[in-house]
Each structure stands twice: as C-alpha cells, then as structure tokens.
C-alpha atoms as a PDB file:
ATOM      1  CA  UNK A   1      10.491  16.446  -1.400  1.00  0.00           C
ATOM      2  CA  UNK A   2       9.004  12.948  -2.402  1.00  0.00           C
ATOM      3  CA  UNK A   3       5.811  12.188  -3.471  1.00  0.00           C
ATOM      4  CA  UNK A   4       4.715   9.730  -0.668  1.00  0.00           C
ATOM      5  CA  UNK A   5       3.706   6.102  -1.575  1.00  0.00           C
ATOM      6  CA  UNK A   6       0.902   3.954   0.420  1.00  0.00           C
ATOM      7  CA  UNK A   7       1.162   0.647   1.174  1.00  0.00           C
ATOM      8  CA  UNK A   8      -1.026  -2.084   2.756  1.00  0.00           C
ATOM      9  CA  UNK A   9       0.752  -5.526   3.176  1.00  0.00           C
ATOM     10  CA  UNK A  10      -0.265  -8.892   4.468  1.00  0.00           C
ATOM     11  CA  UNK A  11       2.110 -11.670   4.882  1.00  0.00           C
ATOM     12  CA  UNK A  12       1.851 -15.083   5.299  1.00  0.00           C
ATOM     13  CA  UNK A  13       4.043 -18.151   5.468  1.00  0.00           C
ATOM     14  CA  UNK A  14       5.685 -20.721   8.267  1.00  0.00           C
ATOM     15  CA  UNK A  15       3.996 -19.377  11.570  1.00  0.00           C
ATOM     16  CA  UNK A  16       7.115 -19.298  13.095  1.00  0.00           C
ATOM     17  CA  UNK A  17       9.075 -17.129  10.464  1.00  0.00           C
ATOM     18  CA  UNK A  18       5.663 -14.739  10.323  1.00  0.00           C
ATOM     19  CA  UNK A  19       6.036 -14.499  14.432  1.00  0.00           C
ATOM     20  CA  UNK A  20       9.655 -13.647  14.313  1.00  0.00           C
ATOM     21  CA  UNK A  21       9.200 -11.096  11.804  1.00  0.00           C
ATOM     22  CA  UNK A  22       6.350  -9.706  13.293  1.00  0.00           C
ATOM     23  CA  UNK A  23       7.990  -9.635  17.169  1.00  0.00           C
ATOM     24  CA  UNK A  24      11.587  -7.936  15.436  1.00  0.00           C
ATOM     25  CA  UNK A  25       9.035  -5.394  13.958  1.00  0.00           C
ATOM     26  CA  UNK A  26       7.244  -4.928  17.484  1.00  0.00           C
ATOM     27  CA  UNK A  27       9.799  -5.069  19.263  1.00  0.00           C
ATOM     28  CA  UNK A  28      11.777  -2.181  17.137  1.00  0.00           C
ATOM     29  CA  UNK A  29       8.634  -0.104  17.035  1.00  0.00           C
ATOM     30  CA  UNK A  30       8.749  -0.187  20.860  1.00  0.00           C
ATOM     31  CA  UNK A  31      11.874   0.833  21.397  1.00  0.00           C
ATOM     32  CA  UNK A  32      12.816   4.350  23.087  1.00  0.00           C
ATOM     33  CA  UNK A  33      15.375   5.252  20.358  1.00  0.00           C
ATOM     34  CA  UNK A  34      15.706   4.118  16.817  1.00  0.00           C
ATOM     35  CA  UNK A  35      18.872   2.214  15.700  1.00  0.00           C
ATOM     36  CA  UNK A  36      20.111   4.849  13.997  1.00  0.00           C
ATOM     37  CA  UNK A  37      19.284   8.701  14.098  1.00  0.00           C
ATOM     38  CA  UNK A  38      16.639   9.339  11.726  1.00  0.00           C
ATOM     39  CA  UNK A  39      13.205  11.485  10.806  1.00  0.00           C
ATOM     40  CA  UNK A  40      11.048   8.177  10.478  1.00  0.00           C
ATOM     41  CA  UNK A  41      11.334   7.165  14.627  1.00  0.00           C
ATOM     42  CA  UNK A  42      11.253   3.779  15.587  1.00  0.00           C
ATOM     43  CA  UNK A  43       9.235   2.130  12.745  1.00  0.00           C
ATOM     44  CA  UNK A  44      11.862   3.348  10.140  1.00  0.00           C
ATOM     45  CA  UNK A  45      12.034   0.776   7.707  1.00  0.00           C
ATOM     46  CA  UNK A  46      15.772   1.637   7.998  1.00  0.00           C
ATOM     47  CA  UNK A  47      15.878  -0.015  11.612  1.00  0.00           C
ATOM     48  CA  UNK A  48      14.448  -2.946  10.185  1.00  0.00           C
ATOM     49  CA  UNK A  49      17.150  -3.060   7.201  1.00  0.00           C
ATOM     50  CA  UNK A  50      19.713  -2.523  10.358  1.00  0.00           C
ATOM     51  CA  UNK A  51      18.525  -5.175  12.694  1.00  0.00           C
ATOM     52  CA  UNK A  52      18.531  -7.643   9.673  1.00  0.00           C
ATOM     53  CA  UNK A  53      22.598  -6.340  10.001  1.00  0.00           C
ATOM     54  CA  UNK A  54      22.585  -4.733   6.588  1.00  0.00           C
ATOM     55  CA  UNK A  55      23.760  -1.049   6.569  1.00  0.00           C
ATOM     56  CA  UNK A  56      20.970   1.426   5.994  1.00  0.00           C
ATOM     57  CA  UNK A  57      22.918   3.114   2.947  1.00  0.00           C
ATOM     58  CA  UNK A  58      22.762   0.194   1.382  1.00  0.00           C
ATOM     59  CA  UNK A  59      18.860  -0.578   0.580  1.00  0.00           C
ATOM     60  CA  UNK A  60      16.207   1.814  -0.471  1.00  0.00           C
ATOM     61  CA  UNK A  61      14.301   2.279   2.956  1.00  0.00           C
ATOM     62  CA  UNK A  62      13.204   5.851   3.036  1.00  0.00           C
ATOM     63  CA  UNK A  63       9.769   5.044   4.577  1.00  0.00           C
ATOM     64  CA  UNK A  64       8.306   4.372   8.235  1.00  0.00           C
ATOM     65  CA  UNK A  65       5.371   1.266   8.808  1.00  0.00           C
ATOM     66  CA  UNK A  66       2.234   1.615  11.068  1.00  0.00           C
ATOM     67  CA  UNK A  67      -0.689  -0.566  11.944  1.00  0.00           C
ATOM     68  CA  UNK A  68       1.079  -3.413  12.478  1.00  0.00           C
ATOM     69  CA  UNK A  69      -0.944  -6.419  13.453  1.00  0.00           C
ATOM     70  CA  UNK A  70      -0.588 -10.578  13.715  1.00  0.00           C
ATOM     71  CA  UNK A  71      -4.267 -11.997  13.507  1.00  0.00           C
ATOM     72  CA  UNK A  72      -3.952 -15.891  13.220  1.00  0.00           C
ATOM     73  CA  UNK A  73      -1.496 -16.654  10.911  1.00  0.00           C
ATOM     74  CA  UNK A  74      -1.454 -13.713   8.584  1.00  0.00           C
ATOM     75  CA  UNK A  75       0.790 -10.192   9.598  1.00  0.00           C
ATOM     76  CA  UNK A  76      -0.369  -6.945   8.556  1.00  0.00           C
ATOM     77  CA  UNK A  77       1.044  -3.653   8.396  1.00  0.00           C
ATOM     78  CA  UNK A  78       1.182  -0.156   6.021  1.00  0.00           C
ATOM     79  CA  UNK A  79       4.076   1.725   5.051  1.00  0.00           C
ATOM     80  CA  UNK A  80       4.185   5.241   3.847  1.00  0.00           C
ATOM     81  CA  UNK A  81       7.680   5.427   1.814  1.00  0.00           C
ATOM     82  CA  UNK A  82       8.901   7.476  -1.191  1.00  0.00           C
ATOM     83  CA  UNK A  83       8.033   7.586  -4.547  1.00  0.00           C
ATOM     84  CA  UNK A  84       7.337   3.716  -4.345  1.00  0.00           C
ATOM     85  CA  UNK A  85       6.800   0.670  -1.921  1.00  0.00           C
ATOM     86  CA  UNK A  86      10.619  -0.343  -0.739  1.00  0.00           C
ATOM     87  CA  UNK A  87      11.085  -3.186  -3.121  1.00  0.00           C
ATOM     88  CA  UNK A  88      14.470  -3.896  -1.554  1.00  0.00           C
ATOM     89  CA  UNK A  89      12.987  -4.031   1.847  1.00  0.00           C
ATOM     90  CA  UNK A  90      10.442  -6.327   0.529  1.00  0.00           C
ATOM     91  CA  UNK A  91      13.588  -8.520  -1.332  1.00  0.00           C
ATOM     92  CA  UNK A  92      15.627  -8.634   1.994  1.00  0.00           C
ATOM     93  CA  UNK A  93      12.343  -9.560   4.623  1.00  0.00           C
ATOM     94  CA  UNK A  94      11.931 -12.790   1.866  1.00  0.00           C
ATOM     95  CA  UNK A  95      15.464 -13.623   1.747  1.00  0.00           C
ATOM     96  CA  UNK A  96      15.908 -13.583   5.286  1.00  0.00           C
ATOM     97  CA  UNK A  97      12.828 -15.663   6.090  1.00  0.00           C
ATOM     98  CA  UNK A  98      12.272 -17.815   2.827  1.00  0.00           C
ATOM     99  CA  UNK A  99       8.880 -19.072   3.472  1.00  0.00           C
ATOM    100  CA  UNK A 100       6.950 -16.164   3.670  1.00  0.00           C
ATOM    101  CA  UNK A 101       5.014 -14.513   0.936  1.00  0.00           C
ATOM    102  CA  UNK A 102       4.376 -11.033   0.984  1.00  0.00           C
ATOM    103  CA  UNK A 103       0.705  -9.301  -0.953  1.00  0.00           C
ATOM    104  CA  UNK A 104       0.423  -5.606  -1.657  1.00  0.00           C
ATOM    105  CA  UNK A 105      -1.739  -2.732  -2.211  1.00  0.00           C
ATOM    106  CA  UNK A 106       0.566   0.558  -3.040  1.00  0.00           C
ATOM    107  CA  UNK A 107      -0.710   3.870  -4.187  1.00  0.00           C
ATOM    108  CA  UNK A 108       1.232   6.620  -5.172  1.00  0.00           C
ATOM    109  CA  UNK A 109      -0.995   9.496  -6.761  1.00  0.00           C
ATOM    110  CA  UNK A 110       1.738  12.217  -7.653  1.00  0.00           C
ATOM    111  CA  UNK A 111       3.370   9.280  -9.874  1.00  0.00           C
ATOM    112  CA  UNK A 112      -0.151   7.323 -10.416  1.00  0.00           C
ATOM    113  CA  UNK A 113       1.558   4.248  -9.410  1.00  0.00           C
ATOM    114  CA  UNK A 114      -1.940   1.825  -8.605  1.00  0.00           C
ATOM    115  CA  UNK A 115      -0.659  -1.565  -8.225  1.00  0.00           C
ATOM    116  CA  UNK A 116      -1.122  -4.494  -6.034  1.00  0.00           C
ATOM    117  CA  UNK A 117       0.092  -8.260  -6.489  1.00  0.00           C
ATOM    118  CA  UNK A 118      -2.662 -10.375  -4.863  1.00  0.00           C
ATOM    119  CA  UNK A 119      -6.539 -10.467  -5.118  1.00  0.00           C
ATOM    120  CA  UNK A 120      -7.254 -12.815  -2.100  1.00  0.00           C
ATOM    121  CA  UNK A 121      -6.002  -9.749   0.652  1.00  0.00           C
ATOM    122  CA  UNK A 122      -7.154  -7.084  -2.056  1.00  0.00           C
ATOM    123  CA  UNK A 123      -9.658  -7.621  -3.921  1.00  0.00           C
ATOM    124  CA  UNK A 124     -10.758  -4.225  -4.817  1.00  0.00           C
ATOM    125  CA  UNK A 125      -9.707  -3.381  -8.437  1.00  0.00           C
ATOM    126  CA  UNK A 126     -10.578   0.049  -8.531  1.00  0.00           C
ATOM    127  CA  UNK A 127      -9.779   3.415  -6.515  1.00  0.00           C
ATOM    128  CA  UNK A 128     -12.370   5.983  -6.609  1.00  0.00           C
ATOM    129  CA  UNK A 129     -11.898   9.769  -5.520  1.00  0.00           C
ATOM    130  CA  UNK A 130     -14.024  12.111  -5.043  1.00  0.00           C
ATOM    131  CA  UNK A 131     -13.065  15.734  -4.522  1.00  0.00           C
ATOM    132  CA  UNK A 132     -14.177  16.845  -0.966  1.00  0.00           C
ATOM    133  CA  UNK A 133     -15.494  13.306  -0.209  1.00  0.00           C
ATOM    134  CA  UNK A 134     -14.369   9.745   0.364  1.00  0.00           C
ATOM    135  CA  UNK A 135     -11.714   7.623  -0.996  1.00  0.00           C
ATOM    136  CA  UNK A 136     -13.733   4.357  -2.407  1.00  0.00           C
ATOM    137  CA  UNK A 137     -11.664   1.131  -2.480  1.00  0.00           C
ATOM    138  CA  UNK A 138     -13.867  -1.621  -4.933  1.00  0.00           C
ATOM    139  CA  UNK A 139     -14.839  -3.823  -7.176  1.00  0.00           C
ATOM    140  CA  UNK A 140     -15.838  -3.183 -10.935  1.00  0.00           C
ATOM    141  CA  UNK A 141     -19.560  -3.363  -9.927  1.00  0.00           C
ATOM    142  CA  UNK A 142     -18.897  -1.751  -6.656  1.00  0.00           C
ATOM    143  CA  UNK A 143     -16.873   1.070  -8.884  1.00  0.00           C
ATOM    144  CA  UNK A 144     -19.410   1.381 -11.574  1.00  0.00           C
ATOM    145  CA  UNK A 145     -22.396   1.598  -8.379  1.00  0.00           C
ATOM    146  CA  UNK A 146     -20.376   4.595  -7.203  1.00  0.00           C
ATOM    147  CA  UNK A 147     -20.060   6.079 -10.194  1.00  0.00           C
ATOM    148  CA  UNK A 148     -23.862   5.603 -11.005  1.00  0.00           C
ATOM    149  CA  UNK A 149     -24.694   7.471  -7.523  1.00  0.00           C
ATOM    150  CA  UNK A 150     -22.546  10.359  -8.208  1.00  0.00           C
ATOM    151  CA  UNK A 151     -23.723  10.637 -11.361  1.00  0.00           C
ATOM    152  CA  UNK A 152     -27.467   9.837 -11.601  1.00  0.00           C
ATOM    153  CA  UNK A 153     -27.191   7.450 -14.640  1.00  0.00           C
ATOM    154  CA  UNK A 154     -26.808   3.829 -14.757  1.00  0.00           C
ATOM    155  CA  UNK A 155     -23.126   2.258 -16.528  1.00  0.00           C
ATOM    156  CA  UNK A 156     -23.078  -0.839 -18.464  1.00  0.00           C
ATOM    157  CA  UNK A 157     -19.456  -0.820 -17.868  1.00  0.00           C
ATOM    158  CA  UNK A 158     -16.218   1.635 -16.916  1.00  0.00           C
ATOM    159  CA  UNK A 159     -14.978   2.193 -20.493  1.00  0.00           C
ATOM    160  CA  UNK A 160     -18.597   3.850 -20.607  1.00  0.00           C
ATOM    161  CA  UNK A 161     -18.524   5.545 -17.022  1.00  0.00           C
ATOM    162  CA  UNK A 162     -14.887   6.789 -17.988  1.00  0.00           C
ATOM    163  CA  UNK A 163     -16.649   8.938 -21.026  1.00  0.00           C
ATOM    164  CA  UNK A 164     -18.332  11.181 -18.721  1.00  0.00           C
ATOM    165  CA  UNK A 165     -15.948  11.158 -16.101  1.00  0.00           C
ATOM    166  CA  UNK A 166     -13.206  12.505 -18.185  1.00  0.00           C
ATOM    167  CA  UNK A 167     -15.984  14.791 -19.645  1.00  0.00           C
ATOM    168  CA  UNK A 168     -17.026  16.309 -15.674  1.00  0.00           C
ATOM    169  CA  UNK A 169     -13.271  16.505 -14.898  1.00  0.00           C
ATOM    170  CA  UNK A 170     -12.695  19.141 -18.022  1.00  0.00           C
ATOM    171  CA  UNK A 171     -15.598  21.098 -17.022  1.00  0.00           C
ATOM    172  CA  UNK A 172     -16.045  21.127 -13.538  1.00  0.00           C
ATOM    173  CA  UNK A 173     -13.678  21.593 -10.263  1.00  0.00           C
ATOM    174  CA  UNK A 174     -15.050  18.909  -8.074  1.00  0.00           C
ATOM    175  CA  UNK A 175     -13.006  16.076  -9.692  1.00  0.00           C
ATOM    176  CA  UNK A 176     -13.749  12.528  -9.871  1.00  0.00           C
ATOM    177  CA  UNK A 177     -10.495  10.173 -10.013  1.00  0.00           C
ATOM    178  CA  UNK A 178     -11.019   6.334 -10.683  1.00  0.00           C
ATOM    179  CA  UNK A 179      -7.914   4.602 -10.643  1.00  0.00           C
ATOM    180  CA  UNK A 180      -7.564   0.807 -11.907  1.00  0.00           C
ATOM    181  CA  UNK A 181      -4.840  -1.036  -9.942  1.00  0.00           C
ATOM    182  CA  UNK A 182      -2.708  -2.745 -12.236  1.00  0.00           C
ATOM    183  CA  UNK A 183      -1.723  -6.486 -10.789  1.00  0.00           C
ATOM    184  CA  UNK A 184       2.199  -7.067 -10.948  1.00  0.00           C
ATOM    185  CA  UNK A 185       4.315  -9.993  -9.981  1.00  0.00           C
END
C-alpha cells in the first residue's frame, strides 16, 4: 500500500489551451463510467492519460484529482497520487498543450517529500503540524509566530525554534512537525 502524495496545482497559459484542458478534465469527471475500469472513478488521472490517447500502462498515473476549478484565467485542481505527484502526467498535459505552465505544492509525509516549484500560487514556505490540532501552511514569520504561540517564547529565527522543537518531540507525545518545502524546477 502507497504512501499517498498531496498535490495542489494551478495552471496557467493561452486561455484557450487552459479551457480545453480544464473542459476534457470536467467533462471526464462527469462522466457515468470511467474510460477504463479502475479504483480511482472518473477523475483517475489514468482517464486523463487515456483521453490524451496514450495507454494507461504506459505513464505513472496511479492517482485521482478533485477540486477542480477555472477562475479567470488560472485552473486549479489537487491530486492525491502515490508516493509522488505524477510527473509523467504533468510531462504529457505540457506536451500536449505547449503553452501552459503548471505550479505545485506536493506533500508526501511517509516519504517527507515537501516541495513546490512556484512562490506566486504558494507562497507558504513552511508546513507546521501539530499533533491533535491544525495543519499550518506559512511563511517564515508566520511559521516562527506559530511556533512562538505553541510554545510561549519568542524565536529570532527557525534554526533557533528547531532547537526546542526537536527537544519537545524526544520528550513529549504531542508532536510538533515543521516541514520546509524545498523549491524544485
């Protein structure tokens, strides 16, 4: 069983190559029956690779989206996929419409895979989790703020938050995970 990756995209480009990729993906999601027999539904990412007229077996596509959304000119849409955001998928959406460019957010905590390759859509630099509370998405300051609540002391900076993070996490059970997201091309 996979550990199961998170991903937030937004995608921009020629309006009409972002409408006809976001209409294929509506109009697959709508469907009664996927393309092809699978455990994802309708918004397999595998349907996608299919209606593109690539065989499914093919591409790495073991994933599903969600939230899909066209406000203005920009698409959204998450994808929950294995081990990793679909890279190939990714690859094969560019390839097919050339002017689009494609920004992520994934998350994978099993493999602590924290990346993202765009700051204008996702500016947060930091995920912060609290055991039996909230997942924080933020900035440094926002970050070190959180950390300085939970905490009761005031950080110059994460290196020195990180100190008595790691310190809490060895000695007590409610654990506190900050996560940097590493930006990648």
């Amino acid at each position: 069983m996979p550990n199961w990756a998170s991903c937030s995209y937004a995608v921009t480009g020629e309006m009409n190559e972002v409408r006809s990729l976001y209409d294929r993906m509506k109009r697959l999601q709508e469907m009664e029956e996927p393309l092809k027999p699978n455990g994802f539904g309708t918004t397999w990412l595998g349907n996608l690779v299919e209606d593109f007229g690539i065989e499914y077996g093919k591409i790495s596509c073991r994933g599903s989206w969600d939230n899909l959304m066209l406000d203005d000119d920009v698409l959204t849409f998450t994808t929950e996929s294995a081990w990793d955001r679909c890279h190939e998928v990714d690859d094969l959406i560019m390839e097919k419409y050339p002017s689009l460019s494609i920004a992520f957010r994934v998350e994978e905590s099993g493999m602590a895979i924290y990346q993202k390759n765009d700051c204008h859509f996702f500016p947060e630099e930091y995920l912060i989790d609290i055991e039996d509370d909230d997942v924080y998405y933020c900035t440094e300051e926002q970050a070190l703020q959180k950390l300085s609540d939970f905490f009761g002391i005031d950080f110059k900076d994460v290196e020195e938050a990180m100190i008595l993070v790691n310190e809490h996490n060895e000695k007590d059970e409610e654990h506190v995970w900050v996560n940097e997201f590493e930006l990648v091309e």
